[in-house]
Protein backbone atom coordinates (compact mmCIF):
# COMPACT_ATOMS: atom_id res chain seq x y z
CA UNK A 1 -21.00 -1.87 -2.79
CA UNK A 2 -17.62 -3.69 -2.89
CA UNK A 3 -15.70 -0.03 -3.72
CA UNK A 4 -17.32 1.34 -0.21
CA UNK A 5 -16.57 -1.69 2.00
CA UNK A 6 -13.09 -1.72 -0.03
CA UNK A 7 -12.68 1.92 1.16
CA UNK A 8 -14.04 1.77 4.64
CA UNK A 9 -11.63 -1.17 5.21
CA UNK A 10 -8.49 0.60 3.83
CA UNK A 11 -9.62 3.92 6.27
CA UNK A 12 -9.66 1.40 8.92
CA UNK A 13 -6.91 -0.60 8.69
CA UNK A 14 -4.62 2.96 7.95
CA UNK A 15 -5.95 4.57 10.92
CA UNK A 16 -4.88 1.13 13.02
CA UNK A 17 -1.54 1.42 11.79
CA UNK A 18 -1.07 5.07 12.04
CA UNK A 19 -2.47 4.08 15.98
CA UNK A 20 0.12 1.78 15.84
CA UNK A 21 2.74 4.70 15.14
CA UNK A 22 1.89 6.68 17.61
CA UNK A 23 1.89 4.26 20.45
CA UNK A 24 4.49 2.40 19.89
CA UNK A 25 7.20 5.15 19.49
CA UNK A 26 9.16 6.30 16.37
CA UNK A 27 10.74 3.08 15.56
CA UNK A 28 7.66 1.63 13.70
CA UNK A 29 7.52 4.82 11.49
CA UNK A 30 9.12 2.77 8.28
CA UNK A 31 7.43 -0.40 8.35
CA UNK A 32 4.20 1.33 9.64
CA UNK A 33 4.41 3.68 6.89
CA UNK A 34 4.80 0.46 4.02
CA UNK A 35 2.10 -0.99 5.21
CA UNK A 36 -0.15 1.82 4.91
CA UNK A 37 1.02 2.62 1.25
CA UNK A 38 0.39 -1.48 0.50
CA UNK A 39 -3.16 -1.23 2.10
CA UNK A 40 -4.29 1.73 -0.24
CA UNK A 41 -2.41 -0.02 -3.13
CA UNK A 42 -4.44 -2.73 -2.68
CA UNK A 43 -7.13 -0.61 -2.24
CA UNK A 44 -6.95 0.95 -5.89
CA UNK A 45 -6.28 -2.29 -7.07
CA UNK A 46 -9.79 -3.91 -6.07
CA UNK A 47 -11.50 -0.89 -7.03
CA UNK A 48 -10.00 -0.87 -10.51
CA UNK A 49 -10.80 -4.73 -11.17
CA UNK A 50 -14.38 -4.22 -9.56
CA UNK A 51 -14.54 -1.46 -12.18
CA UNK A 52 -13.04 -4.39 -14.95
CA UNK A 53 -15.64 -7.11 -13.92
CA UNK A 54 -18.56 -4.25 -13.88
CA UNK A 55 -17.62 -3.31 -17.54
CA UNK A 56 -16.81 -7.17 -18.57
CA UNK A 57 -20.22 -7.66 -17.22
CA UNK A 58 -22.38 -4.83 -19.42
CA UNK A 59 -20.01 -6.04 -22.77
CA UNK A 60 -21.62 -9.85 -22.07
CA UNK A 61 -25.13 -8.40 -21.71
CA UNK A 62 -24.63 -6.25 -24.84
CA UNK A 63 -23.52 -9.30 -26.62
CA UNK A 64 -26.56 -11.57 -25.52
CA UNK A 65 -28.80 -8.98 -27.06
């Protein structure tokens, strides 16, 4: 569930900023553009440690047993 909100929210906030780009004129194009990389950067990083705790999780249950 967390990888599908995580998405959604990047597709969100990207389309914002690429709103953002196109309203406000050419000048924004460079910072607008950063920010948009950082977002899906982030992005892949929550999805990769969601995928860490998931696995983290199954070891400790494997472990119990």
């Amino acid at each position: 569930m967390a990888n599908t909100i995580t998405f959604i929210g990047c597709g969100i906030v990207s389309l914002l900023l690429l709103m953002s780009i196109l309203l406000a004129g050419p000048h924004l194009l460079l910072p607008a553009t950063f920010m948009i990389v950082t977002v899906l950067v982030g992005g892949l990083c929550v999805y990769i440690a969601n995928g860490m705790i998931k696995r983290r999780t199954e070891i400790m249950k494997e472990w119990e047993d």
